[in-house]
Protein backbone atom coordinates (compact mmCIF):
# COMPACT_ATOMS: atom_id res chain seq x y z
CA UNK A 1 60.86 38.00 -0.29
CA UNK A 2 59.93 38.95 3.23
CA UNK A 3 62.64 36.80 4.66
CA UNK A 4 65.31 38.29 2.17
CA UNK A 5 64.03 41.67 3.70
CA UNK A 6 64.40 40.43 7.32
CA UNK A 7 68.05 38.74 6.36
CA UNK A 8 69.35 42.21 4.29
CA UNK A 9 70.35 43.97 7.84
CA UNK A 10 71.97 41.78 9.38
CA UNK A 11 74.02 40.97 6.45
CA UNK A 12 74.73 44.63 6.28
CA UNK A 13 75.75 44.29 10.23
CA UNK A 14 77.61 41.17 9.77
CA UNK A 15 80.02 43.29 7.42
CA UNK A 16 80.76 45.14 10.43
CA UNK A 17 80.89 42.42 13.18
CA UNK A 18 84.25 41.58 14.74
CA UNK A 19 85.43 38.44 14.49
CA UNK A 20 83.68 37.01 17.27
CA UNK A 21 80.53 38.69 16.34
CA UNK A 22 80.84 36.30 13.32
CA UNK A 23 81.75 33.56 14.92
CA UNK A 24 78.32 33.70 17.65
CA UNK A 25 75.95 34.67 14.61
CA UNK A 26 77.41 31.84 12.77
CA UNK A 27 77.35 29.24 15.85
CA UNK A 28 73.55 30.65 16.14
CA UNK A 29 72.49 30.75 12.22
CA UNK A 30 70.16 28.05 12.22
CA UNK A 31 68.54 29.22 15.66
CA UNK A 32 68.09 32.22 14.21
CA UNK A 33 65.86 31.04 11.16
CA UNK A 34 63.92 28.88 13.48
CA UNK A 35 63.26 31.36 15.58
CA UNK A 36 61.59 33.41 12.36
CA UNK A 37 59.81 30.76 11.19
CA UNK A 38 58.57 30.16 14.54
CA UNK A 39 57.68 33.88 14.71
CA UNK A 40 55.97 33.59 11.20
CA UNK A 41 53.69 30.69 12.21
CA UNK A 42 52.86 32.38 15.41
CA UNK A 43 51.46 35.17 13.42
CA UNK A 44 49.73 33.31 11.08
CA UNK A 45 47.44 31.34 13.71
CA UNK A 46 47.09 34.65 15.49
CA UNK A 47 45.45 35.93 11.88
CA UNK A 48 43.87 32.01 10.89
CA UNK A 49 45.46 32.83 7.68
CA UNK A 50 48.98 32.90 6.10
CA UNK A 51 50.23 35.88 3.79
CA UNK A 52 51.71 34.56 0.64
CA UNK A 53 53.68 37.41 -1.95
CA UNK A 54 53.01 37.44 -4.91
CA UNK A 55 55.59 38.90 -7.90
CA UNK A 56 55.04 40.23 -10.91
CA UNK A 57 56.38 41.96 -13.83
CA UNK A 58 54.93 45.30 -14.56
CA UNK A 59 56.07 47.86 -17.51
CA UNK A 60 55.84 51.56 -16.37
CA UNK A 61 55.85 54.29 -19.37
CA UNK A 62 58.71 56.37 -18.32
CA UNK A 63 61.17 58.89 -19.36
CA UNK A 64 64.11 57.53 -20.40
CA UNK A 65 67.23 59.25 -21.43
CA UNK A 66 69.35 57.94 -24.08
CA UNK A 67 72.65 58.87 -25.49
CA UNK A 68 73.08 61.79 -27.49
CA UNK A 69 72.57 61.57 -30.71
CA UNK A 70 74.34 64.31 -33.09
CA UNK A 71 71.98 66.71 -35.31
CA UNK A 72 72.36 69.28 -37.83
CA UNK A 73 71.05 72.91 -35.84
CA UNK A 74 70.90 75.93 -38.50
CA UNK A 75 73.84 77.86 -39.42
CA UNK A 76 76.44 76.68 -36.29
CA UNK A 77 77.10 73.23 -37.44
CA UNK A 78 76.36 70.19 -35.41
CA UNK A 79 75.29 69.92 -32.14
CA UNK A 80 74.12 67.22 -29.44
CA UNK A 81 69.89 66.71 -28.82
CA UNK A 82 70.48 65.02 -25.86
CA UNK A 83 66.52 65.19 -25.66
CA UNK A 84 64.19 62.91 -23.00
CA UNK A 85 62.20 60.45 -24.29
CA UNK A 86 59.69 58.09 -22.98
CA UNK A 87 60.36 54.19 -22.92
CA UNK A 88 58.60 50.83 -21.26
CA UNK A 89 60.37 50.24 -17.99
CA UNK A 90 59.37 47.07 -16.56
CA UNK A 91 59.23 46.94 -13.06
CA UNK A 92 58.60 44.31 -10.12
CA UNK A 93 55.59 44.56 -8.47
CA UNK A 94 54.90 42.66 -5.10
CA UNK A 95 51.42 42.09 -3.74
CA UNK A 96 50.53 39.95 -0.89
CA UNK A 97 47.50 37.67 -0.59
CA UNK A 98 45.76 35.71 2.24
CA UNK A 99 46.09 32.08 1.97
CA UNK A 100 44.21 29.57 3.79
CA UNK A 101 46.26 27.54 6.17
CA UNK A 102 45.62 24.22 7.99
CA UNK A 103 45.62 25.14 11.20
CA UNK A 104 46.07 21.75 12.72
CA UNK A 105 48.83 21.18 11.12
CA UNK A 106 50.94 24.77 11.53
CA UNK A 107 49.96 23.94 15.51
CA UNK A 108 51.80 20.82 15.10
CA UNK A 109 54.95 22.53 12.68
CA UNK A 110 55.27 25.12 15.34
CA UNK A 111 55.28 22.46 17.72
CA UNK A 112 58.43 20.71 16.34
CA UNK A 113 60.00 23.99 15.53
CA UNK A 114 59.59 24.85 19.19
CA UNK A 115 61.34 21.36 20.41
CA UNK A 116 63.98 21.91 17.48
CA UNK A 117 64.29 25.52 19.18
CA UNK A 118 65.22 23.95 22.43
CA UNK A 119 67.58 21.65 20.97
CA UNK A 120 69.64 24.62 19.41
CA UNK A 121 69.58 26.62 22.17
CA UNK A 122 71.13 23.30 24.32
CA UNK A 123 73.77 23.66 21.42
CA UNK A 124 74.06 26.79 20.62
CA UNK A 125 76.20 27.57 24.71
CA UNK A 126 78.74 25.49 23.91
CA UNK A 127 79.59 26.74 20.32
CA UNK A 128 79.33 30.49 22.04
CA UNK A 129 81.48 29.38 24.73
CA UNK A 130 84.05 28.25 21.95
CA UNK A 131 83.63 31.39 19.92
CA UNK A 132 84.39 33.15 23.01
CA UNK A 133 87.37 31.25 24.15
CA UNK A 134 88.81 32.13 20.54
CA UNK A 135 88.16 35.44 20.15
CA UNK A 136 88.36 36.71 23.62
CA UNK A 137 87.54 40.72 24.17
């Protein structure tokens, strides 16, 4: 959920990119996730512990408003109760929880996230230089 939170703005951004805004941020996609995931480990051996969220379904008692229903009203006829009422909502409910983490191994993950890093970026300069070349400024 956190990474869907990270990815939301730039999608919003990419909307607006120009055409050779796309073509970098697509030439750099997988860089980019590596980079987060190498920014997520790094915090979770600076805290010894991952964060893991946690989803669940919760109903809320609510007002609701229906449609309006017709009713008879005295002496003027028919009229509409458009009335509130109260109804079970449910709702999504995320809580986060520390999770242990072998630390051992996340040094060694981030350690081959780190060398794939490096290979993308060696990558990455010619595929910019492209994007670039076909979309000059």
């Amino acid at each position: 959920m956190r990474r869907l939170a990270l990815l939301l703005p730039v999608l919003a951004l990419a909307a607006c990119a120009t055409p050779r805004e796309r073509c970098i941020a697509d030439a750099t996609h997988d860089l980019t996730v590596v980079n987060q995931l190498i920014a997520q480990l790094e915090g979770d051996l600076d805290r010894g512990y991952a964060l893991k969220e946690h989803q669940t379904i919760v109903p809320l008692w609510r007002p609701c408003f229906p449609p309006p229903r017709r009713g008879f009203h005295g002496r003027d006829g028919w009229h509409d109760e458009p009335g509130p009422t109260m109804c079970w909502q449910d709702t999504v409910q995320t809580t986060t929880h520390p999770v242990a983490i072998d630390l051992a191994q996340t040094k060694r993950t981030l350690a081959g996230l780190k060398a794939k890093r490096a290979e993308l970026n060696r990558r990455a300069g010619p595929a910019i230089a492209a994007c670039q070349a076909t979309y000059p400024e």
